[in-house]
C-alpha atoms as a PDB file:
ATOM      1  CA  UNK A   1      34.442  -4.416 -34.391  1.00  0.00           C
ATOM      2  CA  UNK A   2      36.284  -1.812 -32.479  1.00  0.00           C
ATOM      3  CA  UNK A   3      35.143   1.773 -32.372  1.00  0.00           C
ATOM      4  CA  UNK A   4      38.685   2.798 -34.231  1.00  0.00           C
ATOM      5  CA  UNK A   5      37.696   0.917 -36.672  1.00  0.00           C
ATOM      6  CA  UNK A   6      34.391   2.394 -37.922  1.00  0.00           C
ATOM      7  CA  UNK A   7      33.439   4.667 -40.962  1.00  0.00           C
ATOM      8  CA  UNK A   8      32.871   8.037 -39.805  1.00  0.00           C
ATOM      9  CA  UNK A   9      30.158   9.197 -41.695  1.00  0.00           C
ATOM     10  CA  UNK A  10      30.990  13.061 -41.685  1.00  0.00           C
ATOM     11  CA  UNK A  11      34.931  12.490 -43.212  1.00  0.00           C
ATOM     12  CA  UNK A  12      34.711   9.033 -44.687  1.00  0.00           C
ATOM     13  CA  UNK A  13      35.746   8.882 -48.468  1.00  0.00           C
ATOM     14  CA  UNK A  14      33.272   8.354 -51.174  1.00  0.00           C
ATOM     15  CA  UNK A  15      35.221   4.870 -51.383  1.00  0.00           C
ATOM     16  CA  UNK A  16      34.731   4.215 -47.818  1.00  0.00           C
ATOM     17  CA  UNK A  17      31.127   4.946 -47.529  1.00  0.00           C
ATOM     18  CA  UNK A  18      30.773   2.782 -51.147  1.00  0.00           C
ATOM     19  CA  UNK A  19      32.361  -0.351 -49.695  1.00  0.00           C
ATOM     20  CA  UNK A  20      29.219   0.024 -46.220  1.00  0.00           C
ATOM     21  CA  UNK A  21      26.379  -2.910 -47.321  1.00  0.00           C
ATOM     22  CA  UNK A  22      23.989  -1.403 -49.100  1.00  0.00           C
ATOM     23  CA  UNK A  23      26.094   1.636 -50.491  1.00  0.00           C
ATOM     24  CA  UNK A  24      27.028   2.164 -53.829  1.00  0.00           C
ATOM     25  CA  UNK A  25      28.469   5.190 -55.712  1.00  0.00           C
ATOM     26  CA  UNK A  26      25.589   6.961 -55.805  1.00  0.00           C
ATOM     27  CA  UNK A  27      24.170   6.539 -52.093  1.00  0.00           C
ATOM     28  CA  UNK A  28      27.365   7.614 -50.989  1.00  0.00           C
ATOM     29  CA  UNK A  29      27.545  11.288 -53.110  1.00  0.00           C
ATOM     30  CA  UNK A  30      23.870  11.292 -51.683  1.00  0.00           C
ATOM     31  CA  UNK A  31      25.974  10.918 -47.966  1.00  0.00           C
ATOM     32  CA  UNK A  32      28.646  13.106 -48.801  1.00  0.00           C
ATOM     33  CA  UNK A  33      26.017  15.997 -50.665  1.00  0.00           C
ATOM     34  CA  UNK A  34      23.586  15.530 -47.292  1.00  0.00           C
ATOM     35  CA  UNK A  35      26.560  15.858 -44.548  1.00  0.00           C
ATOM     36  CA  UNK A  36      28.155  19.238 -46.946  1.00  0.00           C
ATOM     37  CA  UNK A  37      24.105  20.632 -45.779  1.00  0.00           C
ATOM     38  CA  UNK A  38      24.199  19.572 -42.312  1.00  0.00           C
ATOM     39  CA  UNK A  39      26.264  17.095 -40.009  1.00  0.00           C
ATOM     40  CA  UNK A  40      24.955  13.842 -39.274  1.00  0.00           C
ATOM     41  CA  UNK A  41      24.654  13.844 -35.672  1.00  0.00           C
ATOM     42  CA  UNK A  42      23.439   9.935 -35.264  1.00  0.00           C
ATOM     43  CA  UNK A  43      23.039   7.659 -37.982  1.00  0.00           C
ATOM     44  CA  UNK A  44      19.734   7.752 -38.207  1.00  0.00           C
ATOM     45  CA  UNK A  45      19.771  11.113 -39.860  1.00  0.00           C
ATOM     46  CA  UNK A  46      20.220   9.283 -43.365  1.00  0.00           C
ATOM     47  CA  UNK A  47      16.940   7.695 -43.121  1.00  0.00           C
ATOM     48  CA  UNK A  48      15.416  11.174 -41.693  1.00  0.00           C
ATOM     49  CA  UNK A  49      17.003  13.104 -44.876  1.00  0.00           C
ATOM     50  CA  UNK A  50      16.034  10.539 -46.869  1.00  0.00           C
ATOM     51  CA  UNK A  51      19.521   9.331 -48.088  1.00  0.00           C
ATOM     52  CA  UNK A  52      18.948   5.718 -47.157  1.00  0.00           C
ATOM     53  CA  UNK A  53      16.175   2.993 -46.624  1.00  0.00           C
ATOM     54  CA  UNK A  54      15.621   1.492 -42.842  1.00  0.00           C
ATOM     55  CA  UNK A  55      16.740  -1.765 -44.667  1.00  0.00           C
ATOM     56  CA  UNK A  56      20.166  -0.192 -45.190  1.00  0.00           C
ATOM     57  CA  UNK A  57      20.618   1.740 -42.220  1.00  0.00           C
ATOM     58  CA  UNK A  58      20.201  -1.485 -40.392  1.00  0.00           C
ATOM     59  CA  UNK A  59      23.317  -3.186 -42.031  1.00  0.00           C
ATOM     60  CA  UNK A  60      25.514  -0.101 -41.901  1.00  0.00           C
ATOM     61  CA  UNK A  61      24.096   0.896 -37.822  1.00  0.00           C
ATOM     62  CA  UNK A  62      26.943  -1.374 -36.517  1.00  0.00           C
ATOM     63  CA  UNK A  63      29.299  -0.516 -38.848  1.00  0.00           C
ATOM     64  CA  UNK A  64      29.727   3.815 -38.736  1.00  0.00           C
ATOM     65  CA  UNK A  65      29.320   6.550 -36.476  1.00  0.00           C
ATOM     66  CA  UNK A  66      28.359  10.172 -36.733  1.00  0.00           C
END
């Protein structure tokens, strides 16, 4: 996957972050409510805050960036 192609996880749509492995509607208001607090500076922020499980930051890791 190219880095152009990746979901940036501070400006991607609730649509964008829903369609990530592992995401559904509500994980992604959970992304979009947690990066309106603070940006997410590496991915591993949404495991930190609580947003998302190890499991699924494991299948998104390759797949976003901060």
């Amino acid at each position: 996957m190219c880095s152009s192609d990746l979901i940036d996880l501070n400006s991607a749509t609730a649509e964008q972050l829903d369609a990530l492995p592992g995401i559904g509607p509500a994980t992604a208001a959970k992304i979009i409510a947690a990066r309106k607090k603070a940006p997410i500076l590496v991915a591993d922020d949404l495991l930190n805050r609580g947003v998302i499980s190890a499991r699924v930051l494991e299948q998104i890791s390759p797949l976003v960036t901060p």
